[in-house]
PDB file of N, CA and C in Angstrom:
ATOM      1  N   UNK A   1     -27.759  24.324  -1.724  1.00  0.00           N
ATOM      2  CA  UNK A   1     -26.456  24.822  -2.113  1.00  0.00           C
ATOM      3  C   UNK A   1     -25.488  23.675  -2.375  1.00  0.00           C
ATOM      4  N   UNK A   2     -25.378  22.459  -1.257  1.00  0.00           N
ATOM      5  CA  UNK A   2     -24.659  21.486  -1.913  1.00  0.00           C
ATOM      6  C   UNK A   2     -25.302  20.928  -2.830  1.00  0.00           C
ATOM      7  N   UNK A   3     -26.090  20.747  -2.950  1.00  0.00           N
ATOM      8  CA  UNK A   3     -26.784  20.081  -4.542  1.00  0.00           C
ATOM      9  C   UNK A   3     -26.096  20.758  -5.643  1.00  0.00           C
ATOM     10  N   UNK A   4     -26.430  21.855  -5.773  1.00  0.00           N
ATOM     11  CA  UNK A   4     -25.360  23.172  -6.698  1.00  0.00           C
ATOM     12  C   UNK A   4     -24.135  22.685  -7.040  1.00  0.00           C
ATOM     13  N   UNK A   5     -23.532  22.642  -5.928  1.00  0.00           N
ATOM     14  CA  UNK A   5     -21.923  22.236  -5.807  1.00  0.00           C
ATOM     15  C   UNK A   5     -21.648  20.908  -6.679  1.00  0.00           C
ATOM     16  N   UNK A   6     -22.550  19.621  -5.952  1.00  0.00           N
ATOM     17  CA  UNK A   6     -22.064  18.383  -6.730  1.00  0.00           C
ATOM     18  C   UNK A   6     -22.868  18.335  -8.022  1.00  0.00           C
ATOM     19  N   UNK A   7     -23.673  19.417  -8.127  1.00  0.00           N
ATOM     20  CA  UNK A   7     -23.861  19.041  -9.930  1.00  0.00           C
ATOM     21  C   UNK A   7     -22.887  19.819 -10.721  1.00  0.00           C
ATOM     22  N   UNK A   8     -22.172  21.015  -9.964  1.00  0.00           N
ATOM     23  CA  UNK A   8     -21.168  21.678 -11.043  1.00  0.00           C
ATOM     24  C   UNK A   8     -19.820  20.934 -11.281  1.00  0.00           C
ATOM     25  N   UNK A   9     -19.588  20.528  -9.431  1.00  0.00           N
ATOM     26  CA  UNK A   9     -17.974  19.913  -9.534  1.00  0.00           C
ATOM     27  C   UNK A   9     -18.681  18.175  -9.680  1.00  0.00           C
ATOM     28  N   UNK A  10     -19.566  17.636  -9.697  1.00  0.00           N
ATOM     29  CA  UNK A  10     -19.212  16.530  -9.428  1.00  0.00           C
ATOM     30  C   UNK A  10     -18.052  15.279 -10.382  1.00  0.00           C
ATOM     31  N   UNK A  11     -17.837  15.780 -11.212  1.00  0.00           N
ATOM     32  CA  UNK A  11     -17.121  15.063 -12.275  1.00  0.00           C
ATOM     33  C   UNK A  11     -15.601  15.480 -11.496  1.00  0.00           C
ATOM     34  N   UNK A  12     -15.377  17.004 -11.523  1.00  0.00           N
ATOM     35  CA  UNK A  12     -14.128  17.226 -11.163  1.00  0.00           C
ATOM     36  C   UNK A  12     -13.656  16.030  -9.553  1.00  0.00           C
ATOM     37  N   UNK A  13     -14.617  15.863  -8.706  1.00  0.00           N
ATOM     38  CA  UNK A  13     -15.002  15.266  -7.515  1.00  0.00           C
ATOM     39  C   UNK A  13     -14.163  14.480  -7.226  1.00  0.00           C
ATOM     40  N   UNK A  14     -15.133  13.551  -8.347  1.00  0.00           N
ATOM     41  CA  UNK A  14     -15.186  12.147  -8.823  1.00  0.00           C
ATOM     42  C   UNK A  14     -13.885  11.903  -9.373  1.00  0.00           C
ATOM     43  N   UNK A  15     -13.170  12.649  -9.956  1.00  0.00           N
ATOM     44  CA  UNK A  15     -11.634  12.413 -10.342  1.00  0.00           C
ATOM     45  C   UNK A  15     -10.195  12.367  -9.901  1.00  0.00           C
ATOM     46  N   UNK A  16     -10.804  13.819  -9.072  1.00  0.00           N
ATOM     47  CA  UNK A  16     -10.070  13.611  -7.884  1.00  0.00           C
ATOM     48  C   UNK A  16     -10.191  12.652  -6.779  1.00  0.00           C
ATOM     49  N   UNK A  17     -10.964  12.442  -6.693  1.00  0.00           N
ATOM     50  CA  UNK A  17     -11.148  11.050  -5.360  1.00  0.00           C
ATOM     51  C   UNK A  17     -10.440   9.883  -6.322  1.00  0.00           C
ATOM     52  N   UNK A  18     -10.986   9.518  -7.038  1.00  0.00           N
ATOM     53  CA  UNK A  18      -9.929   8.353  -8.005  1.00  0.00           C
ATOM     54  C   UNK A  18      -8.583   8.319  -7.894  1.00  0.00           C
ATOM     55  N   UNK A  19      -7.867   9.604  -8.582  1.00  0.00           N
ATOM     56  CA  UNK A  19      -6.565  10.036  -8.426  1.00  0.00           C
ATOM     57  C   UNK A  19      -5.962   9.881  -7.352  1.00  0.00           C
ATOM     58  N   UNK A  20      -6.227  10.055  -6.242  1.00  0.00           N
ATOM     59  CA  UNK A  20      -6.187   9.731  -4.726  1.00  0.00           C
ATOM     60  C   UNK A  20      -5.884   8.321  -4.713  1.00  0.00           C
ATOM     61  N   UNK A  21      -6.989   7.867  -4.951  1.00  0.00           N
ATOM     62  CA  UNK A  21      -6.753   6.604  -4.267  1.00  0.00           C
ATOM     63  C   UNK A  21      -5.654   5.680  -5.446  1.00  0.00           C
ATOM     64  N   UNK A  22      -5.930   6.651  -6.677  1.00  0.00           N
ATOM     65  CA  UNK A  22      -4.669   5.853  -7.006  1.00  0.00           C
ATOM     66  C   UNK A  22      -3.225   5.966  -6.755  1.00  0.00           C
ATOM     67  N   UNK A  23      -3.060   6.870  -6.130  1.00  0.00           N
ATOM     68  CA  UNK A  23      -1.897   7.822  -6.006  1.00  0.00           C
ATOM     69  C   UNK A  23      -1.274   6.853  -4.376  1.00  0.00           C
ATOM     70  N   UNK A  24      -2.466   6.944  -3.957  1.00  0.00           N
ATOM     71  CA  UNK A  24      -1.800   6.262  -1.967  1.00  0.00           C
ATOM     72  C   UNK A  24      -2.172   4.135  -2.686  1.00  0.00           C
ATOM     73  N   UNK A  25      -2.617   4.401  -3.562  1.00  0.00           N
ATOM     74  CA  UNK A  25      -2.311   2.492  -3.659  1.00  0.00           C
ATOM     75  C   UNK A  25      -0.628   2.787  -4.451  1.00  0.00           C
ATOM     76  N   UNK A  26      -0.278   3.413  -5.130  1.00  0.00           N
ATOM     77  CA  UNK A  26       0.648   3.499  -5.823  1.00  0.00           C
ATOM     78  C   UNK A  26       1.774   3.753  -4.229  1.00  0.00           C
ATOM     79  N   UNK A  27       1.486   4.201  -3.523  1.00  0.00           N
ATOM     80  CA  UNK A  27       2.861   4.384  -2.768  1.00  0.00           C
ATOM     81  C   UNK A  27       2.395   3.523  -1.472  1.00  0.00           C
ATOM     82  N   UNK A  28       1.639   3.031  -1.267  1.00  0.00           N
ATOM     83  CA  UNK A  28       1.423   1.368  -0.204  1.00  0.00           C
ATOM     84  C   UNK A  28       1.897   0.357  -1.280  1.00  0.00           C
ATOM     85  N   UNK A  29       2.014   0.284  -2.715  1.00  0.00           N
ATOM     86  CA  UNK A  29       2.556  -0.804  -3.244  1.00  0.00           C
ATOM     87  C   UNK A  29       4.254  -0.703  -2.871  1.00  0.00           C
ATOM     88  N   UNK A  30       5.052   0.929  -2.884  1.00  0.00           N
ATOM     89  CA  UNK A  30       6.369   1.085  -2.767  1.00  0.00           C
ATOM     90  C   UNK A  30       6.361   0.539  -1.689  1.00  0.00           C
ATOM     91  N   UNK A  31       6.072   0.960  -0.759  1.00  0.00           N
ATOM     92  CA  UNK A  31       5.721   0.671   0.720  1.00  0.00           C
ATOM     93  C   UNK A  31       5.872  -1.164   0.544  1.00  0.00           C
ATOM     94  N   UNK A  32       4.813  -1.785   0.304  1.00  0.00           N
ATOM     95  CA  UNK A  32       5.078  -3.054  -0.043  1.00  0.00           C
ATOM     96  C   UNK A  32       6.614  -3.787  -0.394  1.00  0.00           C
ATOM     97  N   UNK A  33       6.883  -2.845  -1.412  1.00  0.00           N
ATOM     98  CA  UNK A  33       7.884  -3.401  -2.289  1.00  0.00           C
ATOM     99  C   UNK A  33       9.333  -3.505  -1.540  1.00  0.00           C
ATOM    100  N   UNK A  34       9.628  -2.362  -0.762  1.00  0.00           N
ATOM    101  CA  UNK A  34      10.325  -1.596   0.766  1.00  0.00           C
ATOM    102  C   UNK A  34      10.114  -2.893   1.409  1.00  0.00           C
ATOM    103  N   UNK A  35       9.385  -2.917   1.873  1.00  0.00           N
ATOM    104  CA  UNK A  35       9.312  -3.825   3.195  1.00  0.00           C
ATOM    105  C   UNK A  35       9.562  -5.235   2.624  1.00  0.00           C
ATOM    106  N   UNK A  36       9.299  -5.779   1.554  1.00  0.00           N
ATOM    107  CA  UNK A  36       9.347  -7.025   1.195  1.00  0.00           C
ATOM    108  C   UNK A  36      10.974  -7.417   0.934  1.00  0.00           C
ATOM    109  N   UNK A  37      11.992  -6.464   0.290  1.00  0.00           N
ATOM    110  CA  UNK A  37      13.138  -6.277   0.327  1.00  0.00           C
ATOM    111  C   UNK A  37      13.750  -6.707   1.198  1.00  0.00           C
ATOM    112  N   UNK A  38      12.541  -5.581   2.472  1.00  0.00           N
ATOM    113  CA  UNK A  38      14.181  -5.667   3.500  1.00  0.00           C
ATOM    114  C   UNK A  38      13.886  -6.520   4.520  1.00  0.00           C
ATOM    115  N   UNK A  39      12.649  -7.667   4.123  1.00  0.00           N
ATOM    116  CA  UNK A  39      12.202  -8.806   4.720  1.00  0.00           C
ATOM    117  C   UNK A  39      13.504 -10.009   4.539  1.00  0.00           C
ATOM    118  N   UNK A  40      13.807  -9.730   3.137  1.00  0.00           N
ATOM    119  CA  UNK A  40      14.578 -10.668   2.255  1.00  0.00           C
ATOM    120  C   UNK A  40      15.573 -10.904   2.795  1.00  0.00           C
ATOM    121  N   UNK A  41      16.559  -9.836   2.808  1.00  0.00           N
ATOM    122  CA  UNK A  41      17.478  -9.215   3.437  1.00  0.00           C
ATOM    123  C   UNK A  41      17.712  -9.340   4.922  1.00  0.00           C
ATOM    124  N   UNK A  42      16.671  -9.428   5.440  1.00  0.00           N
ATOM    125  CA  UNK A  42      17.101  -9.750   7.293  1.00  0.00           C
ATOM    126  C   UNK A  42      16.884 -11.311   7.201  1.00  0.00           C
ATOM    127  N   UNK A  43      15.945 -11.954   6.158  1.00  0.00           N
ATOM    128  CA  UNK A  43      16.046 -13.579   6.278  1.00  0.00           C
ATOM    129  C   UNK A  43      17.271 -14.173   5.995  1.00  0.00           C
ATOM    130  N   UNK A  44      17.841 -13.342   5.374  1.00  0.00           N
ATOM    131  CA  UNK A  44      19.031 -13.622   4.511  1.00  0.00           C
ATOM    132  C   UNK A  44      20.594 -13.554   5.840  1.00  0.00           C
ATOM    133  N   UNK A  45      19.961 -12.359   6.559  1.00  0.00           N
ATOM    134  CA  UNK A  45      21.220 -12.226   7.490  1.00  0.00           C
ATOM    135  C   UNK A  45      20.769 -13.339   8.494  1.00  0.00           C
ATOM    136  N   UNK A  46      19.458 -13.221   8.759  1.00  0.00           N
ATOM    137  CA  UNK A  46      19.306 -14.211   9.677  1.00  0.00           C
ATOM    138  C   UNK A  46      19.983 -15.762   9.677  1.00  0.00           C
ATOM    139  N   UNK A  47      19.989 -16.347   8.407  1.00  0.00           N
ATOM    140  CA  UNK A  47      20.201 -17.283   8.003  1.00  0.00           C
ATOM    141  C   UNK A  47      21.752 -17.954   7.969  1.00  0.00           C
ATOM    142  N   UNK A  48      22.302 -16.453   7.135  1.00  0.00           N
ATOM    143  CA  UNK A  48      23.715 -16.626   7.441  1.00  0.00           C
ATOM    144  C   UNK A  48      24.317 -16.613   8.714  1.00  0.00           C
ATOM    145  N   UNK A  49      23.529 -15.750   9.980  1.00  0.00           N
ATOM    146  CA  UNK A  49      24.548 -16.127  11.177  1.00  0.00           C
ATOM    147  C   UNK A  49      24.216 -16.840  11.983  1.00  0.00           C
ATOM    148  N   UNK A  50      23.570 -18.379  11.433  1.00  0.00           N
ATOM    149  CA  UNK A  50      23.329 -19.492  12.292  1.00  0.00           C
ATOM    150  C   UNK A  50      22.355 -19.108  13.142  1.00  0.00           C
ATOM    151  N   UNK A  51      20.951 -18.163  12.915  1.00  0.00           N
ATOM    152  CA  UNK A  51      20.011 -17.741  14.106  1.00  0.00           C
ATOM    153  C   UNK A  51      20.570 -16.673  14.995  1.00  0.00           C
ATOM    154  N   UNK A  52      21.111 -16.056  14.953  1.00  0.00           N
ATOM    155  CA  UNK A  52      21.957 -14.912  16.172  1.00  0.00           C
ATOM    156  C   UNK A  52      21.190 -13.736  15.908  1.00  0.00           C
ATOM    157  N   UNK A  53      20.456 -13.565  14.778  1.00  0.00           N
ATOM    158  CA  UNK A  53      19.921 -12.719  14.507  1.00  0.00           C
ATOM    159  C   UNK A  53      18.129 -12.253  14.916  1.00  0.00           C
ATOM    160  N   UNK A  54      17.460 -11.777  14.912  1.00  0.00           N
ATOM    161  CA  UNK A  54      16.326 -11.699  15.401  1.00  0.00           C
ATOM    162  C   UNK A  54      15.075 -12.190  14.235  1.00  0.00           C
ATOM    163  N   UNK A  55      14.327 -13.230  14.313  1.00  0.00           N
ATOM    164  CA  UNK A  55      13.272 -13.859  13.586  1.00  0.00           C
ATOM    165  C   UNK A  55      12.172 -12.688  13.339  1.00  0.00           C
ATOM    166  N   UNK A  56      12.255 -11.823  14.579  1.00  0.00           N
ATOM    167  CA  UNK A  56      10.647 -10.974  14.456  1.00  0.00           C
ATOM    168  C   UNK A  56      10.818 -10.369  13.967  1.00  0.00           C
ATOM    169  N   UNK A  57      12.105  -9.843  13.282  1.00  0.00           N
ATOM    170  CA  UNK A  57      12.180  -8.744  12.361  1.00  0.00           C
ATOM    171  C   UNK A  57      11.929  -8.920  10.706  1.00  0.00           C
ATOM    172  N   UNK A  58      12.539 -10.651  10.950  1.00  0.00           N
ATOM    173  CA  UNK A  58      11.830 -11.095   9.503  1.00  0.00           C
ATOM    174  C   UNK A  58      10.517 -11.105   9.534  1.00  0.00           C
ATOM    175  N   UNK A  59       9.972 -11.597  10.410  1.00  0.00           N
ATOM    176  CA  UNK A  59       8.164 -11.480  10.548  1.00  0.00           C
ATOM    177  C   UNK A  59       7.686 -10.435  10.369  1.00  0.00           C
ATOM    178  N   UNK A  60       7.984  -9.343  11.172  1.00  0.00           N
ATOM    179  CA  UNK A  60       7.164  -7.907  11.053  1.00  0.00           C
ATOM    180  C   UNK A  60       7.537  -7.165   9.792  1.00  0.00           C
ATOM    181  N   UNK A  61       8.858  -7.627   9.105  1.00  0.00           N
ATOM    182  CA  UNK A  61       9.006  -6.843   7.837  1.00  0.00           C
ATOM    183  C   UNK A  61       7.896  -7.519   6.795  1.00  0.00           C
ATOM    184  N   UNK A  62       7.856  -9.188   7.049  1.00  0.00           N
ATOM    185  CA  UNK A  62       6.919  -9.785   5.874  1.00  0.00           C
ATOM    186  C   UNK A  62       5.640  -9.503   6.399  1.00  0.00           C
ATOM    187  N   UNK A  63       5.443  -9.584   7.700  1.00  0.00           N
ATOM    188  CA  UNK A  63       3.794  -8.819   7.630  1.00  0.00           C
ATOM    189  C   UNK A  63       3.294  -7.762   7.231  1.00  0.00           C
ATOM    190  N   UNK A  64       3.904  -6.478   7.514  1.00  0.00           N
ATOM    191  CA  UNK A  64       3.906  -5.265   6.888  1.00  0.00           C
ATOM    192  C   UNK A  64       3.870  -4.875   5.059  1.00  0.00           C
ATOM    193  N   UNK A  65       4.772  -5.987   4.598  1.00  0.00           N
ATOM    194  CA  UNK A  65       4.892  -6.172   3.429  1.00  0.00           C
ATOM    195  C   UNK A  65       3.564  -6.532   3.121  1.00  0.00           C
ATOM    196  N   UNK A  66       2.798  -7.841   3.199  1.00  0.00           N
ATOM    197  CA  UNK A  66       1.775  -8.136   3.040  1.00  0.00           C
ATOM    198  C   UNK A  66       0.388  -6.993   3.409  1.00  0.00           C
ATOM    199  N   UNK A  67       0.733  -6.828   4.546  1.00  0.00           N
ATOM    200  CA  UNK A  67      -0.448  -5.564   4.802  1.00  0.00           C
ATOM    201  C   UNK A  67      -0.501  -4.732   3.802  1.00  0.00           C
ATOM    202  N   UNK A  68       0.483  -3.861   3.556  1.00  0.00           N
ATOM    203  CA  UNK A  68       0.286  -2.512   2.759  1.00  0.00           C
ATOM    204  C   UNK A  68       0.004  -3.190   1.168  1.00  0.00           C
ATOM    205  N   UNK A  69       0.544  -4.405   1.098  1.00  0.00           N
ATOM    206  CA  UNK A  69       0.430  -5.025  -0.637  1.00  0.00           C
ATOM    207  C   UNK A  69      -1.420  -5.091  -0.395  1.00  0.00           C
ATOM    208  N   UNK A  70      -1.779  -5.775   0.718  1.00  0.00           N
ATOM    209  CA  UNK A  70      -3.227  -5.826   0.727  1.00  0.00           C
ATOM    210  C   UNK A  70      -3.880  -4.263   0.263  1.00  0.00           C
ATOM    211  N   UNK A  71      -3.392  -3.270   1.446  1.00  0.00           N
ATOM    212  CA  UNK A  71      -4.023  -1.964   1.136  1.00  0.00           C
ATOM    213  C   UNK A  71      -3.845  -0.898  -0.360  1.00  0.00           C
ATOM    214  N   UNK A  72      -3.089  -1.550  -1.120  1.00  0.00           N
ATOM    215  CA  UNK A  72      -2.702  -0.702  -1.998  1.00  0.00           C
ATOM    216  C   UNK A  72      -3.311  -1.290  -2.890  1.00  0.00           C
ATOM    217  N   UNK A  73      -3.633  -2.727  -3.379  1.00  0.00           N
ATOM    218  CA  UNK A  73      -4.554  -3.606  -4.155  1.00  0.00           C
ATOM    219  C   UNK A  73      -6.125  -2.737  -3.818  1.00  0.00           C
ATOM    220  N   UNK A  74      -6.478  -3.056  -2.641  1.00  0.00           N
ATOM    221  CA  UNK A  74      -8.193  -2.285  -2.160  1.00  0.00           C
ATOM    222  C   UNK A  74      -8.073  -1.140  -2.736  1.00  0.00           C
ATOM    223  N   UNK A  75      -6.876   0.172  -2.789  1.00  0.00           N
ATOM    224  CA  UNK A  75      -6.649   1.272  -2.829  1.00  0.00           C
ATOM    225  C   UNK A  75      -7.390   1.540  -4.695  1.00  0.00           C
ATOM    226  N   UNK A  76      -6.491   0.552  -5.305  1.00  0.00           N
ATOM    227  CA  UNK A  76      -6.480   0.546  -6.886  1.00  0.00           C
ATOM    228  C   UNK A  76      -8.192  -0.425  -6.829  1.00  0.00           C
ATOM    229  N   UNK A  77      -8.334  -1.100  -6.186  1.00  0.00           N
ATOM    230  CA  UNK A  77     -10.029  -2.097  -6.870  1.00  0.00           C
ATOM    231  C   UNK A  77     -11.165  -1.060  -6.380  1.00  0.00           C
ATOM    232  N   UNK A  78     -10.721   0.227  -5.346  1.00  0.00           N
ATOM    233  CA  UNK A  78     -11.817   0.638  -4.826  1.00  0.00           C
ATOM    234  C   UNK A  78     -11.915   2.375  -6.017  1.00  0.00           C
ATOM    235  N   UNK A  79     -10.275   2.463  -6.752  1.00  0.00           N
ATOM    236  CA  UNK A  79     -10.631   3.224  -7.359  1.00  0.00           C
ATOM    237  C   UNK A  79     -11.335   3.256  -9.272  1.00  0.00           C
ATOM    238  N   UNK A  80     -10.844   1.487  -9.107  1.00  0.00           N
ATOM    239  CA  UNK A  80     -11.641   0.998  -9.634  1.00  0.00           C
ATOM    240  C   UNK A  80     -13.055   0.951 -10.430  1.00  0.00           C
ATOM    241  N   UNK A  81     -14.116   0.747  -9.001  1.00  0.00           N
ATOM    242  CA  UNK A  81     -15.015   0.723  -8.674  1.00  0.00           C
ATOM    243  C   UNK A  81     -15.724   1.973  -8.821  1.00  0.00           C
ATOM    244  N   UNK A  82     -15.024   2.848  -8.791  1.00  0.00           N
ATOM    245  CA  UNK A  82     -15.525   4.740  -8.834  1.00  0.00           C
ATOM    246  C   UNK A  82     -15.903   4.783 -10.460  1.00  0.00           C
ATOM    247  N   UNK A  83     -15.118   3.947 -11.683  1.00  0.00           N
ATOM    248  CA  UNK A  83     -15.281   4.562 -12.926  1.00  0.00           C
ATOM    249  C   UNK A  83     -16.856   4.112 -13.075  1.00  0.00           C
TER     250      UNK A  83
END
């Protein structure tokens, strides 16, 4: 019976799983884009008030930034990989 199934839908499947993954790399890149901003932006305050401000927040915004830029790249090469 699943044999049945993936020979009728498998194309439809297969497109949808693509779409997907292009859809969540497309919003881990916003995600990216978000966090890289407001990385900018706290380096920026940081900077201006002589250090008074908190460093780890610049860190965890640019790590996060980097993470999700990583996952949303895999997201798009892995849907890629499906054509």
């Amino acid at each position: 019976m699943a044999s049945k199934f993936k020979m009728i839908f498998g194309g439809v499947l297969r497109t949808a799983h693509t779409l997907w993954l292009e859809v969540v790399g497309s919003l881990f890149l916003a995600f990216a884009l978000l966090f890289g901003v407001y990385a900018v932006q706290a380096y920026r305050k940081y900077v201006t008030m002589s250090g008074t401000g908190s460093i780890w927040i610049v860190g965890a915004a640019a790590f996060l930034s980097v993470l999700t830029l990583v996952f949303g790249v895999q997201s798009f090469w892995r849907a890629r990989k499906l054509r």
